[in-house]
Every structure is written in structure tokens, then in C-alpha cells.
Protein backbone atom coordinates (compact mmCIF):
# COMPACT_ATOMS: atom_id res chain seq x y z
CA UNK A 1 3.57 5.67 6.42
CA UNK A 2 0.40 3.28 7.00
CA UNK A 3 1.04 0.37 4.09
CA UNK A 4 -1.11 -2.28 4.39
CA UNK A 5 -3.38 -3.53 6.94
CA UNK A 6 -2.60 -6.86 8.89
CA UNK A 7 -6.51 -6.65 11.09
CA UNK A 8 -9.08 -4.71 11.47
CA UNK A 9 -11.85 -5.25 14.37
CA UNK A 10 -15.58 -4.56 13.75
CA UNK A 11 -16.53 -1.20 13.24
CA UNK A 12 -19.92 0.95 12.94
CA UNK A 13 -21.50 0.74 9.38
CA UNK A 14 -21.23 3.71 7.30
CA UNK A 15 -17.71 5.51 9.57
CA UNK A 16 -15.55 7.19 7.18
CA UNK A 17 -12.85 6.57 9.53
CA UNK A 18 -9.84 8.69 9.80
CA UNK A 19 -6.75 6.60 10.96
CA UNK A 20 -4.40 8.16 14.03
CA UNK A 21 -1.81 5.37 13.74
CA UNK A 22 1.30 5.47 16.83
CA UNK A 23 4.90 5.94 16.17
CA UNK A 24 5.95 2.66 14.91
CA UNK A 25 7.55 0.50 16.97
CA UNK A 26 8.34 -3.26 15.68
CA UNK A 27 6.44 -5.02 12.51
CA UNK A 28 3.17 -3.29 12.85
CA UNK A 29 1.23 -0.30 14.79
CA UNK A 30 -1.95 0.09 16.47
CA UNK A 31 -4.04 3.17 14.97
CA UNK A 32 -7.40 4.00 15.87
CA UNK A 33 -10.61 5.90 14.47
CA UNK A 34 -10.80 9.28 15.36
CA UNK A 35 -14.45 9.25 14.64
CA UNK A 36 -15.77 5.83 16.00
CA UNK A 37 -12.59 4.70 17.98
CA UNK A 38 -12.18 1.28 16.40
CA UNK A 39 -8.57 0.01 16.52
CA UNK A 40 -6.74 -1.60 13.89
CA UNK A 41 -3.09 -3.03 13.22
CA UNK A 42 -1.02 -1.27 10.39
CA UNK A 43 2.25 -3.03 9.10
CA UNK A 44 4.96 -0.48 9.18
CA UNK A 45 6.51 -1.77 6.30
CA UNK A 46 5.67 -4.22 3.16
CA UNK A 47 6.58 -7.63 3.63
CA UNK A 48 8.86 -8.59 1.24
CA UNK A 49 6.79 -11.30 -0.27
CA UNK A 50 4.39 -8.27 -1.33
CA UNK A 51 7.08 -6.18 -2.77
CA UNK A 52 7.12 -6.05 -6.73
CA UNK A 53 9.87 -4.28 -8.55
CA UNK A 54 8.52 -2.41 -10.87
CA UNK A 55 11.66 -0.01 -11.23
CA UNK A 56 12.20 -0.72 -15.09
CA UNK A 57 9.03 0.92 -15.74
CA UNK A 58 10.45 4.46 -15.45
CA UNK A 59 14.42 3.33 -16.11
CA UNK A 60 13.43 2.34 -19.66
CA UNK A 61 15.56 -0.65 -18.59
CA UNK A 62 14.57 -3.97 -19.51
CA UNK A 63 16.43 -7.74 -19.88
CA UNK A 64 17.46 -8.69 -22.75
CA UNK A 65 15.55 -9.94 -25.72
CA UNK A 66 12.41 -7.93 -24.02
CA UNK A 67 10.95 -4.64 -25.61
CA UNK A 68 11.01 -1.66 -24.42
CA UNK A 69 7.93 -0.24 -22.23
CA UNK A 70 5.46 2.16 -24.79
CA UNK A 71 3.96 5.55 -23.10
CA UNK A 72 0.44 3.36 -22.76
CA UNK A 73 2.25 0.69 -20.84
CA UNK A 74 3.86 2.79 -18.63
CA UNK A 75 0.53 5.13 -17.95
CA UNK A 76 -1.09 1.75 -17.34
CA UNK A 77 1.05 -0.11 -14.99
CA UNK A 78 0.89 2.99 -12.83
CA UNK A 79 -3.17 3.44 -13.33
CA UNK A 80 -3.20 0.13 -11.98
CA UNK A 81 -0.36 0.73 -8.95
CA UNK A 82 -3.54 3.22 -7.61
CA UNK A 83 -7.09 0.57 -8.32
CA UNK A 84 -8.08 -1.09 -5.59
């Protein structure tokens, strides 16, 4: 699963490209564009400086002294998981 992108080199304007990443092997993989063969790196995994935990959300579960998520939070934090 292609997470997040560590390069990318120059590509053609306007290439709607269409990633063939290899198997991983290590920190990141090489894919490149079916359509205009440019390469670029994928991370195989999220650093763990990027990871958020964001499990209470759907658990219900929060700390102490901290309210409860409402149906619009919830909807909205994961709206947002999806905007670029």
C-alpha cells in the first residue's frame, strides 16, 4: 500500500499518471508511470512522526475530564482524514 511520497522527478504536464510501484523491499519503493514512465519513491510505511492516533474517534473513548465526540465531530474528523 503506496502511503506517502518521499520524491518525485519531473514529469510531462497534464499525465494522469497511474503508479506501478515494486514489491517493497526496505523504507521505500520505486514505482513508475505507466503512461509517461516517470519514476518516483513511495515510503512503504508512515513514519512514525506522521502517525496520529485518532482511534478514540470511533471507540467513543476519551481521557478524562474531556467530552465525548458528537456524530458532527466524528463525520468531520474523517471528512478531513480524505482533503488534501
Amino acid at each position: 500500500m503506496v502511503t506517502a511520497v518521499a520524491g518525485e522527478a519531473a514529469a510531462p504536464q497534464g499525465c494522469a499518471h497511474i503508479w506501478m510501484v515494486d514489491t517493497p523491499d526496505g523504507a521505500t519503493s520505486v514505482g513508475h508511470c505507466v503512461r509517461c514512465n516517470s519514476l518516483r519513491e513511495f515510503y512503504n510505511s508512515i513514519p512514525e512522526d506522521k502517525r496520529i492516533n485518532n482511534s478514540d474517534i470511533f471507540t467513543g473513548r476519551r481521557g478524562p475530564n474531556r467530552q465525548a465526540w458528537s456524530e458532527d465531530d466524528a463525520d468531520s474528523a474523517v471528512r478531513s482524514m480524505y482533503r488534501r
